[in-house]
C-alpha atoms as a PDB file:
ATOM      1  CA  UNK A   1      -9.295  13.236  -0.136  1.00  0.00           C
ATOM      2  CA  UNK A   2      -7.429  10.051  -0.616  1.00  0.00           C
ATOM      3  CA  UNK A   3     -10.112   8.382  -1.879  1.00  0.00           C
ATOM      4  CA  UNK A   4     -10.293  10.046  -4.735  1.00  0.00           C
ATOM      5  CA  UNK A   5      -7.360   8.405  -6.775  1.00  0.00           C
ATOM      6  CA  UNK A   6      -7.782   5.023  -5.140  1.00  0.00           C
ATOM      7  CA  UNK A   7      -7.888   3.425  -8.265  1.00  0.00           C
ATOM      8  CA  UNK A   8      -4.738   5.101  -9.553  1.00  0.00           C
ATOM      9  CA  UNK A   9      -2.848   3.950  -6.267  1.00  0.00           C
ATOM     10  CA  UNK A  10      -0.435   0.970  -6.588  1.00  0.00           C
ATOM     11  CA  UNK A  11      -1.859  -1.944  -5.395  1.00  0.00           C
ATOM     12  CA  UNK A  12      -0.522  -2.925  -1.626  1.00  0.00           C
ATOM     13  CA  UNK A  13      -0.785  -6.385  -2.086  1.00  0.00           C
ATOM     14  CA  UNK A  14      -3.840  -9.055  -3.348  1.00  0.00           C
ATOM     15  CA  UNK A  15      -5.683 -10.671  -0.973  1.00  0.00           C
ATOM     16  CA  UNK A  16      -8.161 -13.502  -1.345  1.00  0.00           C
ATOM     17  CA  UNK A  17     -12.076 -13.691  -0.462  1.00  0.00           C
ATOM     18  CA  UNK A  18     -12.697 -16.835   1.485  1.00  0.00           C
ATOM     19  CA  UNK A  19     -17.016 -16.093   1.499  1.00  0.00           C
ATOM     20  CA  UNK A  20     -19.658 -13.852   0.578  1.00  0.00           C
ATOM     21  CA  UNK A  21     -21.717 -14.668   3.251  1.00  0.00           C
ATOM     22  CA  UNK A  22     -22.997 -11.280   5.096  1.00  0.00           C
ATOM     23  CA  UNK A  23     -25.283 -10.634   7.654  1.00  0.00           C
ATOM     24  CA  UNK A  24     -26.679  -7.557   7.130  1.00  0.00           C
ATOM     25  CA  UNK A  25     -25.445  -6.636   3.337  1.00  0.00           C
ATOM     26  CA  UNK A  26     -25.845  -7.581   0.468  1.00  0.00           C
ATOM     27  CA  UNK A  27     -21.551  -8.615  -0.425  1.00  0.00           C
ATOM     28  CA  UNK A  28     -22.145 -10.961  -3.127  1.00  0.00           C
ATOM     29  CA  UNK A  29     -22.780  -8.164  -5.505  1.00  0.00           C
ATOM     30  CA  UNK A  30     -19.600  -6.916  -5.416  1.00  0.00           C
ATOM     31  CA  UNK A  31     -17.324  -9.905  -4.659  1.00  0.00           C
ATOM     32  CA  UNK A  32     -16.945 -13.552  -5.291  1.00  0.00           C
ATOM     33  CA  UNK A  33     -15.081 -16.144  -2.873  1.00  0.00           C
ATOM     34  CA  UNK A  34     -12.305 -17.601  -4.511  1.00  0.00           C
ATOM     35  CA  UNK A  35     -11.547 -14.918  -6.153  1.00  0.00           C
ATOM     36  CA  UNK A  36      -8.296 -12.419  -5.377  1.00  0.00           C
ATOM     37  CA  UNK A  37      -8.875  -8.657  -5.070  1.00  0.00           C
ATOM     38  CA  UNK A  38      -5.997  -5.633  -4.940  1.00  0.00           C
ATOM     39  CA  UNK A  39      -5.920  -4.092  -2.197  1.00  0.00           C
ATOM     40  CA  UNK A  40      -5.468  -0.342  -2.411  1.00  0.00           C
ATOM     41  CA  UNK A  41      -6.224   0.676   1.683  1.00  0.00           C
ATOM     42  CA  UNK A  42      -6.398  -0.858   4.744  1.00  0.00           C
ATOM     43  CA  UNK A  43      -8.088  -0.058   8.087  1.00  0.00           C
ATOM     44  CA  UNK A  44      -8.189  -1.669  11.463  1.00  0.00           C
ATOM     45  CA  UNK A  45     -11.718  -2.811  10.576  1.00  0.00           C
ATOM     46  CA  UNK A  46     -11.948  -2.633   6.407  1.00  0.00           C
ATOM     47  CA  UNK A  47      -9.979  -3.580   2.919  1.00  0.00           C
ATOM     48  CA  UNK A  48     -10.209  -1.204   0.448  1.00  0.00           C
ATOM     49  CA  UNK A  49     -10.309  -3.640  -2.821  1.00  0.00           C
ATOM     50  CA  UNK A  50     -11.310  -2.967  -6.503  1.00  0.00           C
ATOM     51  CA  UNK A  51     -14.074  -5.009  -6.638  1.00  0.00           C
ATOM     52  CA  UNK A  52     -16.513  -6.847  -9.447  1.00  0.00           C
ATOM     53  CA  UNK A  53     -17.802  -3.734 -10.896  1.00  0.00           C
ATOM     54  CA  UNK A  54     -14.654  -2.018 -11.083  1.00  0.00           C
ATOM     55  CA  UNK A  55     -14.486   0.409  -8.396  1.00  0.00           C
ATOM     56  CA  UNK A  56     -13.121   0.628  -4.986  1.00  0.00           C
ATOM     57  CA  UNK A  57     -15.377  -0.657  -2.062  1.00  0.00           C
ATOM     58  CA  UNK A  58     -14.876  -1.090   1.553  1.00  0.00           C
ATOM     59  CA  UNK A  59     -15.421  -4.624   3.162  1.00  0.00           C
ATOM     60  CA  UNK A  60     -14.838  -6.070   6.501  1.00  0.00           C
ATOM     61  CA  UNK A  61     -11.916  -7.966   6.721  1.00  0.00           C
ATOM     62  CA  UNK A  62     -13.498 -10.986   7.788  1.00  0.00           C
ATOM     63  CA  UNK A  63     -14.423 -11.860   4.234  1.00  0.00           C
ATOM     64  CA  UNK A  64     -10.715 -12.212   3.236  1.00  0.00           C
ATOM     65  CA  UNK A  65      -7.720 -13.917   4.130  1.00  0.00           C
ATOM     66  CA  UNK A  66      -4.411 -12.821   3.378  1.00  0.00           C
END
């Protein structure tokens, strides 16, 4: 249950979002390009970042770089 104290977790490093442009989902929301994020977890396919409204979300990695 790891996810759980995400938010608690020292950051792993920032990373920057290049684009909010999404094909299926609705990214903007949550996170604006140009903007640098810490990163809490990492999986082959998704960041874990502390996003615009303050809480952890999960994003593919293609909308970062770093």
């Amino acid at each position: 249950m790891i996810h759980l104290e995400w938010t608690n977790r020292d950051t792993i490093r920032e990373i920057k979002c290049v684009h909010t442009d999404a094909k299926k989902y609705m990214v903007n929301r949550a996170l604006t390009a140009g903007k640098t994020y810490e990163l809490k977890n990492e999986t082959e396919e998704f960041y874990f970042v502390v996003d615009n409204t303050g809480k952890v979300g999960g994003y593919y990695k293609e909308y970062f770089e770093g």
